[in-house]
C-alpha atoms as a PDB file:
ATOM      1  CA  UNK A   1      14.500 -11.530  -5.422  1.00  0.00           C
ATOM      2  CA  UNK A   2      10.697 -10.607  -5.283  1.00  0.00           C
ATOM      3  CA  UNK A   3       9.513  -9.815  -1.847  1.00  0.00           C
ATOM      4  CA  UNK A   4       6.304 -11.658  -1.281  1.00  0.00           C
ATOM      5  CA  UNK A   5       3.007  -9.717  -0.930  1.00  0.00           C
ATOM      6  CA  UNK A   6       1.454  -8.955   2.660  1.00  0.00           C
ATOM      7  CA  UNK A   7      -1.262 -11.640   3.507  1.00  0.00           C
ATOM      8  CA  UNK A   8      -4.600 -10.763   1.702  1.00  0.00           C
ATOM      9  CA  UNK A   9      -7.728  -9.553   4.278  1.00  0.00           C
ATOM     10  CA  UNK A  10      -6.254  -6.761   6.031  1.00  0.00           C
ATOM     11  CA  UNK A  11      -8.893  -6.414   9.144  1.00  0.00           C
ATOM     12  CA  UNK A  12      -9.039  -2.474  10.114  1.00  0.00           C
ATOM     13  CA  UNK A  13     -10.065  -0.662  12.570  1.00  0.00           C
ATOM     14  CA  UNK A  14     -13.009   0.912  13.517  1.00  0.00           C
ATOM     15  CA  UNK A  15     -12.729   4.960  12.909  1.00  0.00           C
ATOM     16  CA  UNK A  16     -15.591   7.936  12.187  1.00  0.00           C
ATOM     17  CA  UNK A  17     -13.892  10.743  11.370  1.00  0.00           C
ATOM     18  CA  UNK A  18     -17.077  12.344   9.767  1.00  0.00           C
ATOM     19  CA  UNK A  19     -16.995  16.054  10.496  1.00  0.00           C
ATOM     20  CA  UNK A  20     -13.022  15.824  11.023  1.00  0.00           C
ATOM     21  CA  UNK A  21     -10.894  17.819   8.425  1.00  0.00           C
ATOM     22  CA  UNK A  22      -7.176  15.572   7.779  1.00  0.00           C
ATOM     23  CA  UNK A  23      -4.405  16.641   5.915  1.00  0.00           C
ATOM     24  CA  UNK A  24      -1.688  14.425   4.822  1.00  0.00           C
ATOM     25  CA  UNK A  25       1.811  15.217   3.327  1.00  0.00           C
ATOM     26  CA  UNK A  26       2.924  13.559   0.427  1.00  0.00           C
ATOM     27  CA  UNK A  27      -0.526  12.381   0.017  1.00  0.00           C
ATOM     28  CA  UNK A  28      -0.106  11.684  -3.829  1.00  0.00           C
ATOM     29  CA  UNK A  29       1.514   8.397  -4.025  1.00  0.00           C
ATOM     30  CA  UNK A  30       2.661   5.249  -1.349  1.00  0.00           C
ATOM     31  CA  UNK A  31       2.046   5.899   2.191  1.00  0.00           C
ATOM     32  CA  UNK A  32       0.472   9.363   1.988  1.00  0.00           C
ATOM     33  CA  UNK A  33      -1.761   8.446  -0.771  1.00  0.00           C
ATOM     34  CA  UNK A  34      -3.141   5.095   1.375  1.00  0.00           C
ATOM     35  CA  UNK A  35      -3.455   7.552   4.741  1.00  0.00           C
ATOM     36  CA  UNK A  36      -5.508   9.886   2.525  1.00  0.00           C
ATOM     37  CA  UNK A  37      -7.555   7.455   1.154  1.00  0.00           C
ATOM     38  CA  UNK A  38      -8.051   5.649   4.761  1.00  0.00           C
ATOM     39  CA  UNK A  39      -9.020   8.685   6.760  1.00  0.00           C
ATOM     40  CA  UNK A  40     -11.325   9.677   3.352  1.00  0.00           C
ATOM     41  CA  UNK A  41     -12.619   6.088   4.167  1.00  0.00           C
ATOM     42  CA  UNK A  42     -13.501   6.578   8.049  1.00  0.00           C
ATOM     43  CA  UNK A  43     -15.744  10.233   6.930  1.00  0.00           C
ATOM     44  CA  UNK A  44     -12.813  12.806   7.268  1.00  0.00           C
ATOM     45  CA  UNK A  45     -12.844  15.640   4.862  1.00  0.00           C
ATOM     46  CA  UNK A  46      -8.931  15.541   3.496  1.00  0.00           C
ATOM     47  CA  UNK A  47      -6.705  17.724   2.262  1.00  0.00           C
ATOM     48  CA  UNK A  48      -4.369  16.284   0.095  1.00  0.00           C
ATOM     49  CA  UNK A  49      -0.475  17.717   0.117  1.00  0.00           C
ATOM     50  CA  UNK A  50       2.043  17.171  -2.476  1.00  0.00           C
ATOM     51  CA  UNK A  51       3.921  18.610  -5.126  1.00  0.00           C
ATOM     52  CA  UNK A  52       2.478  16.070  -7.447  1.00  0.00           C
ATOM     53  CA  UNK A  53      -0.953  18.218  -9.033  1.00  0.00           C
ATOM     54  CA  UNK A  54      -1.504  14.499 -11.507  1.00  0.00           C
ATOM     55  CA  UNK A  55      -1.010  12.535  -8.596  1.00  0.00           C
ATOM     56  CA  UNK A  56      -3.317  14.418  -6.047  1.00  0.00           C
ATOM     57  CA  UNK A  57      -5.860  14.963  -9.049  1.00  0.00           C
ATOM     58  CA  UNK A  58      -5.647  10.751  -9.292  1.00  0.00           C
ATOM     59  CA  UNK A  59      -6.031  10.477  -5.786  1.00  0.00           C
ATOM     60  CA  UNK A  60      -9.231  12.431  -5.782  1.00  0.00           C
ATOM     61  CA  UNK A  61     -10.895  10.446  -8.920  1.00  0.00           C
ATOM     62  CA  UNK A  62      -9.981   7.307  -6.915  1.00  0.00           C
ATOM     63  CA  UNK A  63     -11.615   8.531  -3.192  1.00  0.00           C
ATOM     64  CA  UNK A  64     -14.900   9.869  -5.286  1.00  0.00           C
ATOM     65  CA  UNK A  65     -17.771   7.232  -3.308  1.00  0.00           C
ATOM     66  CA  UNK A  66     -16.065   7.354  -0.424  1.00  0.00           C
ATOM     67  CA  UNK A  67     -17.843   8.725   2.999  1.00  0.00           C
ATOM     68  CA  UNK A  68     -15.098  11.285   3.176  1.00  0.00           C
ATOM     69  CA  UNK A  69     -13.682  13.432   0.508  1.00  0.00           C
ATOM     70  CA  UNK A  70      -9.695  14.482  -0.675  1.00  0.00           C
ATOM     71  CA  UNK A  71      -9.130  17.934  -1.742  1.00  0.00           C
ATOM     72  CA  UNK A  72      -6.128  18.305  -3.989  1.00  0.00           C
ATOM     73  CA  UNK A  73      -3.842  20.979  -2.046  1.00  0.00           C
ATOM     74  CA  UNK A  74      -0.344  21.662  -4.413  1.00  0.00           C
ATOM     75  CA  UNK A  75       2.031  22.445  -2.134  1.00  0.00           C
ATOM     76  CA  UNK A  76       5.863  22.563  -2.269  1.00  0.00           C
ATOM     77  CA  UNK A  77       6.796  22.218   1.725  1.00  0.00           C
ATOM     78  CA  UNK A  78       9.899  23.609   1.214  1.00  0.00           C
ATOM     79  CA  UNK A  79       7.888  26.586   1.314  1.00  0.00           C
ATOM     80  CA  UNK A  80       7.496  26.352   4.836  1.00  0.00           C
ATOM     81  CA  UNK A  81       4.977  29.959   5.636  1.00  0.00           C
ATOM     82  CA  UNK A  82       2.589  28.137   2.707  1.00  0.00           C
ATOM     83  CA  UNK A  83       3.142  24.816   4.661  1.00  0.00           C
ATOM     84  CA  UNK A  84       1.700  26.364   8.078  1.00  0.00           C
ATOM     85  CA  UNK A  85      -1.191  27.978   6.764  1.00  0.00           C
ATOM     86  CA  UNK A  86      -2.711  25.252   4.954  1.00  0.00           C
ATOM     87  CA  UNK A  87      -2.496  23.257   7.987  1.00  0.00           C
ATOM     88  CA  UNK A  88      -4.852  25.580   9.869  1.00  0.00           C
ATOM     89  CA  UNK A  89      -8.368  24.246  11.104  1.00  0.00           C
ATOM     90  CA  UNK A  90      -7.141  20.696  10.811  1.00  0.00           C
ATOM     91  CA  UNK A  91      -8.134  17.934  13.388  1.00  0.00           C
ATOM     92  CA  UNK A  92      -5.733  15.532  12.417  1.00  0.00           C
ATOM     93  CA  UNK A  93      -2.253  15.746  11.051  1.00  0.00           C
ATOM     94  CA  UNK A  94      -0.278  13.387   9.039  1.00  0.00           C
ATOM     95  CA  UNK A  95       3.160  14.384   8.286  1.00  0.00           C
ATOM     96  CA  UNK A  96       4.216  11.842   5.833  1.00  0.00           C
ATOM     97  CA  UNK A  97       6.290  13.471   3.046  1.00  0.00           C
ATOM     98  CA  UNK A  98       9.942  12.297   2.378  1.00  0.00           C
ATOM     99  CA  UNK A  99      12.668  12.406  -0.064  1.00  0.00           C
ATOM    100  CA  UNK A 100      15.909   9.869   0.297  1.00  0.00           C
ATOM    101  CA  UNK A 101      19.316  10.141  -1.718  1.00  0.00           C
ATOM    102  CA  UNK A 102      21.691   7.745  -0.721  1.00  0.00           C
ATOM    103  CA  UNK A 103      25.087   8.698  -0.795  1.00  0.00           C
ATOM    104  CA  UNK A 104      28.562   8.432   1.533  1.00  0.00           C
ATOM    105  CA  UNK A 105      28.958  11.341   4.072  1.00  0.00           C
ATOM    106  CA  UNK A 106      31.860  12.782   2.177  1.00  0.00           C
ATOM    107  CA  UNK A 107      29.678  12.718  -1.508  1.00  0.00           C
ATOM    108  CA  UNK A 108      26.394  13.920   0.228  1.00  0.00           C
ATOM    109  CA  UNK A 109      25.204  16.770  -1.793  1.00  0.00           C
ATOM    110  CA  UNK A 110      24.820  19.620   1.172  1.00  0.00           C
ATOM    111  CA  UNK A 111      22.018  21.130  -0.822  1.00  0.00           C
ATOM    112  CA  UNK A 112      20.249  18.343  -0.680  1.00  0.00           C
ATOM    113  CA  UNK A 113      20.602  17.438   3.007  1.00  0.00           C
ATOM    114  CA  UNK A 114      19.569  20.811   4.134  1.00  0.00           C
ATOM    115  CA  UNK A 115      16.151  19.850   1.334  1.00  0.00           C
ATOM    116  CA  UNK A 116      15.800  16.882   3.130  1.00  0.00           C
ATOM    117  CA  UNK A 117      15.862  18.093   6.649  1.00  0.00           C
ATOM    118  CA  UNK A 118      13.466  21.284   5.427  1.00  0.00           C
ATOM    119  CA  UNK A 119      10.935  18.742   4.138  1.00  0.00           C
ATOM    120  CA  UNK A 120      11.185  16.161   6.844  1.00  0.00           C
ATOM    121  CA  UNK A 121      11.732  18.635   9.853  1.00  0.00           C
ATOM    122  CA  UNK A 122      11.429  22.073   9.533  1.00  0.00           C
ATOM    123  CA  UNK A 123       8.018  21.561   7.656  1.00  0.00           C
ATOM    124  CA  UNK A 124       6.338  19.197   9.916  1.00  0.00           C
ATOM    125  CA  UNK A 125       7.462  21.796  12.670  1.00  0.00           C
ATOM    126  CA  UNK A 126       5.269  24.144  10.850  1.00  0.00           C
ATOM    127  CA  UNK A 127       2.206  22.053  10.399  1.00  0.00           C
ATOM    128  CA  UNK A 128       2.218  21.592  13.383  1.00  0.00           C
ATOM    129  CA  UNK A 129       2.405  24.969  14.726  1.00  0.00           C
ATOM    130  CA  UNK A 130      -0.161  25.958  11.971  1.00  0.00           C
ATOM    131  CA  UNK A 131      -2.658  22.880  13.169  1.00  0.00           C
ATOM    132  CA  UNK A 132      -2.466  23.013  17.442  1.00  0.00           C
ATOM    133  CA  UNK A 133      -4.703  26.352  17.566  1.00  0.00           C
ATOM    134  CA  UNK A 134      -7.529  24.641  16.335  1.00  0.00           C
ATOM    135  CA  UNK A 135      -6.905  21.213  18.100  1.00  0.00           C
ATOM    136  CA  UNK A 136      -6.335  23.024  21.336  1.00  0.00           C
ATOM    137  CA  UNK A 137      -9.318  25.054  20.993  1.00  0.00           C
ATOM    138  CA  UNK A 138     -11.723  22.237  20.552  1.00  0.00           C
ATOM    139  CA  UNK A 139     -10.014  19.421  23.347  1.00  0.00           C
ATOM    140  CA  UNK A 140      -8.966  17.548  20.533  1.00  0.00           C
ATOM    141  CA  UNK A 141      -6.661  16.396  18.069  1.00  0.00           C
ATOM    142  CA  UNK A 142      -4.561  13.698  16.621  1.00  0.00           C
ATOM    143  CA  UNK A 143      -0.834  14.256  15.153  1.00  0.00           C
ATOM    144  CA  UNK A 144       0.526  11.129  13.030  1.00  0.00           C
ATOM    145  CA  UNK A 145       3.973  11.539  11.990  1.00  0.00           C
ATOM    146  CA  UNK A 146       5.583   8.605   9.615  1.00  0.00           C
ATOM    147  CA  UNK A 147       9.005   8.170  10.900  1.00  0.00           C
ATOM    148  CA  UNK A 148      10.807   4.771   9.975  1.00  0.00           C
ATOM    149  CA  UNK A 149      12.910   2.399  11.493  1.00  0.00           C
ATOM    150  CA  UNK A 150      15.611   4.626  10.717  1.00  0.00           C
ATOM    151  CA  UNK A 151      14.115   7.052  13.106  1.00  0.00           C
ATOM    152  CA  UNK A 152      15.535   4.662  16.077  1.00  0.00           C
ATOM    153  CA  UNK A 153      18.335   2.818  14.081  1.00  0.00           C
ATOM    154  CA  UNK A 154      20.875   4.049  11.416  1.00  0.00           C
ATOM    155  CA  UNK A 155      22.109   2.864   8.257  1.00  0.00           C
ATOM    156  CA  UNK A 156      25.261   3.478   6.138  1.00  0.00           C
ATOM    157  CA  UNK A 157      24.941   6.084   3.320  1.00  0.00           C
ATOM    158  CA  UNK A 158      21.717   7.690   4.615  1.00  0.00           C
ATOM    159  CA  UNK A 159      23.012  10.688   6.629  1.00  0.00           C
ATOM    160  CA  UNK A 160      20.066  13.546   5.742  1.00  0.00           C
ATOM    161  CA  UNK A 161      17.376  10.814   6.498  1.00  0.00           C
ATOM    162  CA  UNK A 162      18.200   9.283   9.241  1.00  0.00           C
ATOM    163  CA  UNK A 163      19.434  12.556  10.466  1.00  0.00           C
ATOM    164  CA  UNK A 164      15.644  13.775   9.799  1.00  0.00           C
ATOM    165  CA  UNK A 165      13.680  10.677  10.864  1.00  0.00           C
ATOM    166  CA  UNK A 166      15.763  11.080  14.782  1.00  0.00           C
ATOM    167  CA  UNK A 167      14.384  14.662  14.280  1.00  0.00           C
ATOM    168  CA  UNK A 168      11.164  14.046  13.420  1.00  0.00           C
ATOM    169  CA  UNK A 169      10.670  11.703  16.457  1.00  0.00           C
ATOM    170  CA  UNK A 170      12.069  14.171  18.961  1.00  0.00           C
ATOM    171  CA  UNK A 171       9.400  16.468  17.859  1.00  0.00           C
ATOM    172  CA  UNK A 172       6.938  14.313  17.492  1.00  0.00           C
ATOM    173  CA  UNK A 173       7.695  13.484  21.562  1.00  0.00           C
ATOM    174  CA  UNK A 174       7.923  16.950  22.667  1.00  0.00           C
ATOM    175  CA  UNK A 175       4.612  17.577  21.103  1.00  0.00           C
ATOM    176  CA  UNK A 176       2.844  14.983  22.773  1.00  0.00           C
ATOM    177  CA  UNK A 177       4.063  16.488  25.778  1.00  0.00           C
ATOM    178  CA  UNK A 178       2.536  20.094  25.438  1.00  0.00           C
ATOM    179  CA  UNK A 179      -0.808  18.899  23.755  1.00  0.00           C
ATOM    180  CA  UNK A 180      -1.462  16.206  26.280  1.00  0.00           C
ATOM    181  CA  UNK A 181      -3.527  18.805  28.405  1.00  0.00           C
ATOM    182  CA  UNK A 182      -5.303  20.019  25.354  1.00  0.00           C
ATOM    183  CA  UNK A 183      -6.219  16.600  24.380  1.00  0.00           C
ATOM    184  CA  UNK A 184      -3.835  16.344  21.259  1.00  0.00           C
ATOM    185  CA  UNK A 185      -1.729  13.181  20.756  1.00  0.00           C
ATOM    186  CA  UNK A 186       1.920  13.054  19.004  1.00  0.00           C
ATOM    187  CA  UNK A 187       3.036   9.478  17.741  1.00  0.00           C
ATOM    188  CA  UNK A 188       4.914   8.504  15.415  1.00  0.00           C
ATOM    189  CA  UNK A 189       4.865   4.928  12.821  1.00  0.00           C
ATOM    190  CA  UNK A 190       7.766   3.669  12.225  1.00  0.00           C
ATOM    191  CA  UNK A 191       7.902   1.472   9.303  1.00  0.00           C
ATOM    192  CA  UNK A 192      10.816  -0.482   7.936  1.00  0.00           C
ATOM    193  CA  UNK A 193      10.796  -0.829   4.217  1.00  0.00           C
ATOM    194  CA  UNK A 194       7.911   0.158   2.027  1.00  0.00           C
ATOM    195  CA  UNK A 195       6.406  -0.851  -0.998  1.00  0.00           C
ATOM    196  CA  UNK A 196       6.389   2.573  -2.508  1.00  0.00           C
ATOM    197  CA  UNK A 197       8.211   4.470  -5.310  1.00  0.00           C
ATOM    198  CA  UNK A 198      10.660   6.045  -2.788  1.00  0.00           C
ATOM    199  CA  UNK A 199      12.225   2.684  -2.154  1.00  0.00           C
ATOM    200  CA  UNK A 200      11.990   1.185  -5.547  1.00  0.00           C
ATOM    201  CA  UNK A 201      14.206   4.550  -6.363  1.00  0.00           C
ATOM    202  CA  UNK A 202      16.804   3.406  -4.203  1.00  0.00           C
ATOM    203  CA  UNK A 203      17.651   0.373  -5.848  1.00  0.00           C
ATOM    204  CA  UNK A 204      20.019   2.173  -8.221  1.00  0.00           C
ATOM    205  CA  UNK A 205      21.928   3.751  -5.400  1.00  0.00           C
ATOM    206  CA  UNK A 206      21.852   1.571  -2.817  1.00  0.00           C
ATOM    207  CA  UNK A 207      23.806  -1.295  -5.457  1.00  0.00           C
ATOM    208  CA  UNK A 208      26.309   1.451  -6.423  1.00  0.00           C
ATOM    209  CA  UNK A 209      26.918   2.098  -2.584  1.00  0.00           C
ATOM    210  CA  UNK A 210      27.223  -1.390  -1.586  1.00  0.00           C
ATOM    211  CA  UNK A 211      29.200  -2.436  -4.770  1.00  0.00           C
ATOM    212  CA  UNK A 212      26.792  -5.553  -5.944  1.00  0.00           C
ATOM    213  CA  UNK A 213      24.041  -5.945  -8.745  1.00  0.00           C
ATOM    214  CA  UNK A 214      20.776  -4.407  -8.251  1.00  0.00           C
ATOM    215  CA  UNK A 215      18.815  -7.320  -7.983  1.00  0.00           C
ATOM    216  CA  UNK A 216      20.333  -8.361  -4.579  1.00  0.00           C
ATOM    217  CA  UNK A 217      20.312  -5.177  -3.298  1.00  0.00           C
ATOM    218  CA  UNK A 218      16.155  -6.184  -2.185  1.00  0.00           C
ATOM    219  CA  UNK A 219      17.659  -9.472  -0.284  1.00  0.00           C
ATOM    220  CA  UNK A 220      21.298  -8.167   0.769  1.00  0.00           C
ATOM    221  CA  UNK A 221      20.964  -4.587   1.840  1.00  0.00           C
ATOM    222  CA  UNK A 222      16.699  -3.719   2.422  1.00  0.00           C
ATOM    223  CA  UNK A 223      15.618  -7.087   3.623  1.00  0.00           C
ATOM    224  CA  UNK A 224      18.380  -8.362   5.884  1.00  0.00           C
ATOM    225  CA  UNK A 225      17.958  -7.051   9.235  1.00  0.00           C
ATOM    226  CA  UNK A 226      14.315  -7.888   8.832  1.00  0.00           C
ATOM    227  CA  UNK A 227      12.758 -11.350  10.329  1.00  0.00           C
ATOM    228  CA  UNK A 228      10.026 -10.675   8.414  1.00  0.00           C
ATOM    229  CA  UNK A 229      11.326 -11.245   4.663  1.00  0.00           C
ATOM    230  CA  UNK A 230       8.941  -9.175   2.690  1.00  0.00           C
ATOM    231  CA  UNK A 231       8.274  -5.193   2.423  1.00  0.00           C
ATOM    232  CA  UNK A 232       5.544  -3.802   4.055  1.00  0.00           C
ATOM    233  CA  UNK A 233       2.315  -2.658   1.667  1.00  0.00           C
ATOM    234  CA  UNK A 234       1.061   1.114   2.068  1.00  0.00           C
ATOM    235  CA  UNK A 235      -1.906   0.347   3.375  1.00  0.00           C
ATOM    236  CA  UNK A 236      -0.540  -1.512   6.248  1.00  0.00           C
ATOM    237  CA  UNK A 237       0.859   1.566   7.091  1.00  0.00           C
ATOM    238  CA  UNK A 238      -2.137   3.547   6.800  1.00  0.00           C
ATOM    239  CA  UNK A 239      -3.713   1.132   9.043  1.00  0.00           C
ATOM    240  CA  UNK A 240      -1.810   1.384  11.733  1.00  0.00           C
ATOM    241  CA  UNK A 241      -1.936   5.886  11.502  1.00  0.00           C
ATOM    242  CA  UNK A 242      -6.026   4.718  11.815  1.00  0.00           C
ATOM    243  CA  UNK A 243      -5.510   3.247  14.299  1.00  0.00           C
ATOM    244  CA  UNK A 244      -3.618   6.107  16.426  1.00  0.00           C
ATOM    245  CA  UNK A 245      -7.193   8.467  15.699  1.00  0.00           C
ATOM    246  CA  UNK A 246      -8.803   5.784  16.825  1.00  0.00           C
ATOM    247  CA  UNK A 247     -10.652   6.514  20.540  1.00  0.00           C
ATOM    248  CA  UNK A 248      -8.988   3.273  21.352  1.00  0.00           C
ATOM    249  CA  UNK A 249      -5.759   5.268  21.411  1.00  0.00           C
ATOM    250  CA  UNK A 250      -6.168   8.429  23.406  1.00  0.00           C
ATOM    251  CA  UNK A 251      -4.171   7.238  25.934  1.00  0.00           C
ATOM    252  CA  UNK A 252      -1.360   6.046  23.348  1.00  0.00           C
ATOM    253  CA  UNK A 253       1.155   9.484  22.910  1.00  0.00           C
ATOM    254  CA  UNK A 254       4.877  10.268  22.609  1.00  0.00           C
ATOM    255  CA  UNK A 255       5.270   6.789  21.311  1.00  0.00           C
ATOM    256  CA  UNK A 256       6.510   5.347  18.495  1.00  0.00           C
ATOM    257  CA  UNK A 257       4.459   2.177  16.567  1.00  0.00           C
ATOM    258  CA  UNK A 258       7.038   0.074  15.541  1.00  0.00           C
ATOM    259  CA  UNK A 259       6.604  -1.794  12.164  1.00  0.00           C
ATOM    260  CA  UNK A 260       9.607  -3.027  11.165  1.00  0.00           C
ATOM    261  CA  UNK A 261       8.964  -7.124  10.441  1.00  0.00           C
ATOM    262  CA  UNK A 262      11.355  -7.425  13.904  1.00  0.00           C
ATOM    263  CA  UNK A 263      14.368  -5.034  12.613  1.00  0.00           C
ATOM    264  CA  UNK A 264      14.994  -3.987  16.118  1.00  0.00           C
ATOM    265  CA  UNK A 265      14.653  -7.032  18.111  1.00  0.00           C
ATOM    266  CA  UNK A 266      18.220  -7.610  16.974  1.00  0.00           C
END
């Protein structure tokens, strides 16, 4: 199966971020490269995060005419006192950056679940706590972190991120909480799945998990809790992180934007 293409015209929404500095995780392909190239769109000055140095120096060629710009920034989060740093001065915040393996509880590689929740917890934890000096000392400031549906449901085989996403949101909320006064907001998107390479890599797995062919794995595993029977594009993502800088949203915080095709209106 092929899942069909989002509709064509994607309306967005109205953002200046001129004079605003952005950083985004993971910023060198999928969602973090559409966020980057978004918040490059609406004026913001962006620094670009990801282990990827080909990727990141892509994603620069392809934001050059932009109003905003993307500074490459190569940066393995795992080193988390690097992470902090370069996420000082920064106005907004996207964590984004992910990594899945999909494997049985009993098979799951304990290396790489503590990797996975160092990337996906410990590390936004630290941007965070690098970035709320500056957004507290100005009034203002606006924390996007890319959960997933998995950060309010759970699936089989995915212990270290779905372990991480429920993490992620629980910080994301407690955040919200302490930088309300100081005029910073904490939400989180929750997306179901993708159109990125992290979920095309799961293919292979996910058909040796569930014991069936890896073209059914899109229909039979990814697609069926979902009314909506197609994955969602990148920049539908990034869309809706625009939106949550938007002024529109200043009164939107410790929430989570939920787009997951109806996933959890079972």
């Amino acid at each position: 199966m092929t899942a069909p293409l989002a509709p064509p015209g994607l309306h967005t929404t109205s953002l200046d971020l001129g004079g605003r500095t952005a950083l985004v995780t993971g910023a060198a392909g999928g969602i973090g490269r559409a966020c980057a190239l978004r918040l490059a769109g609406a004026g913001a000055k962006v620094r670009a995060v990801d282990r990827d140095a080909e990727g990141l120096a892509a994603l620069a060629d392809r934001a050059r005419g932009l109003a905003g710009t993307v500074e490459p920034h190569v940066l393995d989060l795992t080193d988390l006192d690097a992470a902090e740093l370069a996420a000082a001065g920064t106005d907004v915040l996207v964590n984004n950056a992910g990594l899945q393996l999909v494997r049985p509880v009993e098979e799951f590689p304990p290396d790489v679940f503590h990797t996975v929740l160092t990337v996906m917890v410990e590390a936004p934890f630290r941007l965070i706590r690098g970035a709320l000096p500056h957004m507290y000392g100005q009034g203002w400031g606006r924390i996007v972190n890319v959960s997933s549906v998995h950060g309010l449901r759970a699936s089989a085989f995915k212990s270290a991120y779905v372990t991480a996403k429920h993490g992620l949101e629980g910080l994301s909320k407690t955040v919200a909480l302490e930088g309300a006064p100081h005029g910073v907001t904490s939400n989180c998107v929750a997306p179901a799945y993708v159109r990125t390479p992290l979920v095309e890599q799961q293919l292979t797995d996910q058909a040796r998990a569930h014991g069936i062919p890896e073209e059914r794995v899109l229909s039979e595993v990814l697609l069926t809790d979902s009314a909506v029977k197609r994955l969602i594009e990148p920049e539908e993502v990034a869309e809706a992180v625009a939106y949550l800088c938007a002024p529109q949203a200043s009164f939107m915080t410790g929430t989570s934007l939920v787009l997951d095709g109806g996933w959890t209106a079972h």
